[in-house]
C-alpha atoms as a PDB file:
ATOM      1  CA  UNK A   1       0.000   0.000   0.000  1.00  0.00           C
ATOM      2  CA  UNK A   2       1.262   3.433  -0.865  1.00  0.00           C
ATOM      3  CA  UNK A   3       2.395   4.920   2.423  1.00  0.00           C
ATOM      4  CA  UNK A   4       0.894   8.268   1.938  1.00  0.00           C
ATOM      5  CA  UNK A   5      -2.219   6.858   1.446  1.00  0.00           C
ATOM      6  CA  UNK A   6      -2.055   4.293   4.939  1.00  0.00           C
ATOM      7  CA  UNK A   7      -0.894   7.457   6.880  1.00  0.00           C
ATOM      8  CA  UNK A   8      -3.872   9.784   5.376  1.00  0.00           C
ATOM      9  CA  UNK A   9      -6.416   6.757   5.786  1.00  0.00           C
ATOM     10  CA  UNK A  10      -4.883   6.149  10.074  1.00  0.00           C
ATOM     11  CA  UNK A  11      -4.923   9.799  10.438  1.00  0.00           C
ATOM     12  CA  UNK A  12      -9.209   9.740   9.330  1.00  0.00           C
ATOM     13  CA  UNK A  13     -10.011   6.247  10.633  1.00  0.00           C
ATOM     14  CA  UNK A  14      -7.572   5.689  13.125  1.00  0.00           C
ATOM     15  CA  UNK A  15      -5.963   1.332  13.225  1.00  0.00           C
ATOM     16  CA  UNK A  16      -8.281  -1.310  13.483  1.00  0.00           C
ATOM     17  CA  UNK A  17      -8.497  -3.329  16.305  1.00  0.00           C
ATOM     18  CA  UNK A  18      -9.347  -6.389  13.673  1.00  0.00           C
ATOM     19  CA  UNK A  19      -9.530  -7.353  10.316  1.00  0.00           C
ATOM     20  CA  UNK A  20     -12.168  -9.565   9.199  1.00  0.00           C
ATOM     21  CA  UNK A  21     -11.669 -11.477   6.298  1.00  0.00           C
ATOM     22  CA  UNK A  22     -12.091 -15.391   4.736  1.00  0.00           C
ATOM     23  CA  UNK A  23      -8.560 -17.590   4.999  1.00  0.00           C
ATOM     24  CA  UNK A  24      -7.716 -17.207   1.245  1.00  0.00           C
ATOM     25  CA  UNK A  25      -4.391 -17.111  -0.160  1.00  0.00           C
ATOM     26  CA  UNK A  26      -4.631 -13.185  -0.464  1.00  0.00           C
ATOM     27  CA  UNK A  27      -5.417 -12.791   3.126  1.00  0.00           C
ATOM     28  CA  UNK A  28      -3.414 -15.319   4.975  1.00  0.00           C
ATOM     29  CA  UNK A  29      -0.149 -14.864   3.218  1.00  0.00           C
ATOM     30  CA  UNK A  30       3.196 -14.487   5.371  1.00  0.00           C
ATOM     31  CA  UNK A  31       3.263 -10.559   4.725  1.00  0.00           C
ATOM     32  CA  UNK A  32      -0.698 -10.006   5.729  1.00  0.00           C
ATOM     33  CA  UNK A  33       0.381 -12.534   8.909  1.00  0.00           C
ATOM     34  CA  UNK A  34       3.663 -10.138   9.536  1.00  0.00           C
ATOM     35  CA  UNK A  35       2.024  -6.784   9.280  1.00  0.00           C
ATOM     36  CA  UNK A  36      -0.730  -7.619  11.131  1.00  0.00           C
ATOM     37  CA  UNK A  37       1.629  -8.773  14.063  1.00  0.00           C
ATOM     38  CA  UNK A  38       3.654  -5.476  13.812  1.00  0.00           C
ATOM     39  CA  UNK A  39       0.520  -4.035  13.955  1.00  0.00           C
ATOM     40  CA  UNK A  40      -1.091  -5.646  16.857  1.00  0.00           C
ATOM     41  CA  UNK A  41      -4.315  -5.882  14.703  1.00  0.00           C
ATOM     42  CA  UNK A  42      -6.330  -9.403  14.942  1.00  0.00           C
ATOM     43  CA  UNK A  43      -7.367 -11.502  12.186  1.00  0.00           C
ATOM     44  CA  UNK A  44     -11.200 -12.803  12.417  1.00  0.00           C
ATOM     45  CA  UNK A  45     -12.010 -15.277   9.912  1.00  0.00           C
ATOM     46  CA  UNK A  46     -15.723 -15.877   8.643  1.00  0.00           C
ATOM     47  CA  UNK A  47     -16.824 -19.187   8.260  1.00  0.00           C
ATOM     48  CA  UNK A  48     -15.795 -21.328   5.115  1.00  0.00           C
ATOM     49  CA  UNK A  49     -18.982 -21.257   2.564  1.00  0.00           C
ATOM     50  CA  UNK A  50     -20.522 -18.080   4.155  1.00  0.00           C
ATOM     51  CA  UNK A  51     -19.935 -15.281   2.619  1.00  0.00           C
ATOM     52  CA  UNK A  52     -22.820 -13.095   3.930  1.00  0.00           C
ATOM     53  CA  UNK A  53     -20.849 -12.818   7.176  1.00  0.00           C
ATOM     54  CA  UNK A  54     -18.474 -10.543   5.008  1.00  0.00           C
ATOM     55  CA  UNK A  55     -21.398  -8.721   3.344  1.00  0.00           C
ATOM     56  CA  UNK A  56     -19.945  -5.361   2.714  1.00  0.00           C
ATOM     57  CA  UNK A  57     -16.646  -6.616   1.679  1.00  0.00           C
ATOM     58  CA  UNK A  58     -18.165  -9.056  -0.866  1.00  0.00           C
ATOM     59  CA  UNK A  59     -20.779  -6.476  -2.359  1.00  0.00           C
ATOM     60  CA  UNK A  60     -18.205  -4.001  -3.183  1.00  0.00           C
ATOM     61  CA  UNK A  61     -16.204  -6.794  -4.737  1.00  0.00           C
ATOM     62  CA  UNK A  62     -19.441  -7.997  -6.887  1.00  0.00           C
ATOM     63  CA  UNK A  63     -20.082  -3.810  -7.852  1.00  0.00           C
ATOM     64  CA  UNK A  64     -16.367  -3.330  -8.685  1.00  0.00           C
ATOM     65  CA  UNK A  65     -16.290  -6.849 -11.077  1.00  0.00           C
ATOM     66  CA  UNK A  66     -19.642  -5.754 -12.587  1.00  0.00           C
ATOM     67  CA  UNK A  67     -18.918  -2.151 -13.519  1.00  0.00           C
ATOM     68  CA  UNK A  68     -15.253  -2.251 -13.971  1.00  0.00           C
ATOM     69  CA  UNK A  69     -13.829  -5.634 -14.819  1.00  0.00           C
ATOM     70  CA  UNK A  70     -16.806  -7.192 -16.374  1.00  0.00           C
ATOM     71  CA  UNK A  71     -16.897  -4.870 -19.245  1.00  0.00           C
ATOM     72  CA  UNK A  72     -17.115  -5.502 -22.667  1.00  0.00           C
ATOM     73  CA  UNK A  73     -15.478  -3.740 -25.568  1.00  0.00           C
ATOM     74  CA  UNK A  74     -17.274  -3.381 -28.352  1.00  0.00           C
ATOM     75  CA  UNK A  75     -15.145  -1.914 -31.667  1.00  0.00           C
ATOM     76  CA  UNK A  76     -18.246  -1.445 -33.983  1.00  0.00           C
ATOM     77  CA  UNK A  77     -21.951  -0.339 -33.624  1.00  0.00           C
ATOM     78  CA  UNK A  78     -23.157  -3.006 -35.770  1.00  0.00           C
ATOM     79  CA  UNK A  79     -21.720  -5.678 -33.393  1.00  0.00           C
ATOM     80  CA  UNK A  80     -23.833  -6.663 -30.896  1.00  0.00           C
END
């Protein structure tokens, strides 16, 4: 994460006393594991197959797929 942009968003929101998340590769990598430690934030884990205990997390993920890496590209009017 750019640096400026963790100091700006501690300054606003202040450090987390957790992090929720599932146990995917992304979140439970060595790095997450060592800057959370530094940190002195916790880890909660939802449960495997229930994603509606991460509800925010996984709508913003569904919004940002639909409107922004979903799209199509289409080169000609006629083609549809």
């Amino acid at each position: 994460m750019n640096p400026s942009l963790k100091n700006e968003l501690l300054a606003v929101r202040g450090e987390p006393d957790h992090i929720r998340g599932d146990n995917g590769p992304k979140f439970a990598n060595n790095a997450v594991k060592r800057c959370l430690a530094i940190s002195g934030v916790k880890r909660l884990f939802i449960a495997s197959g229930s994603p509606w205990e991460n509800s925010y997390v996984e709508s913003f993920n569904s919004r940002l797929r639909d409107e922004l890496l979903d799209r199509e590209l289409f080169l000609r009017k006629e083609v549809v």
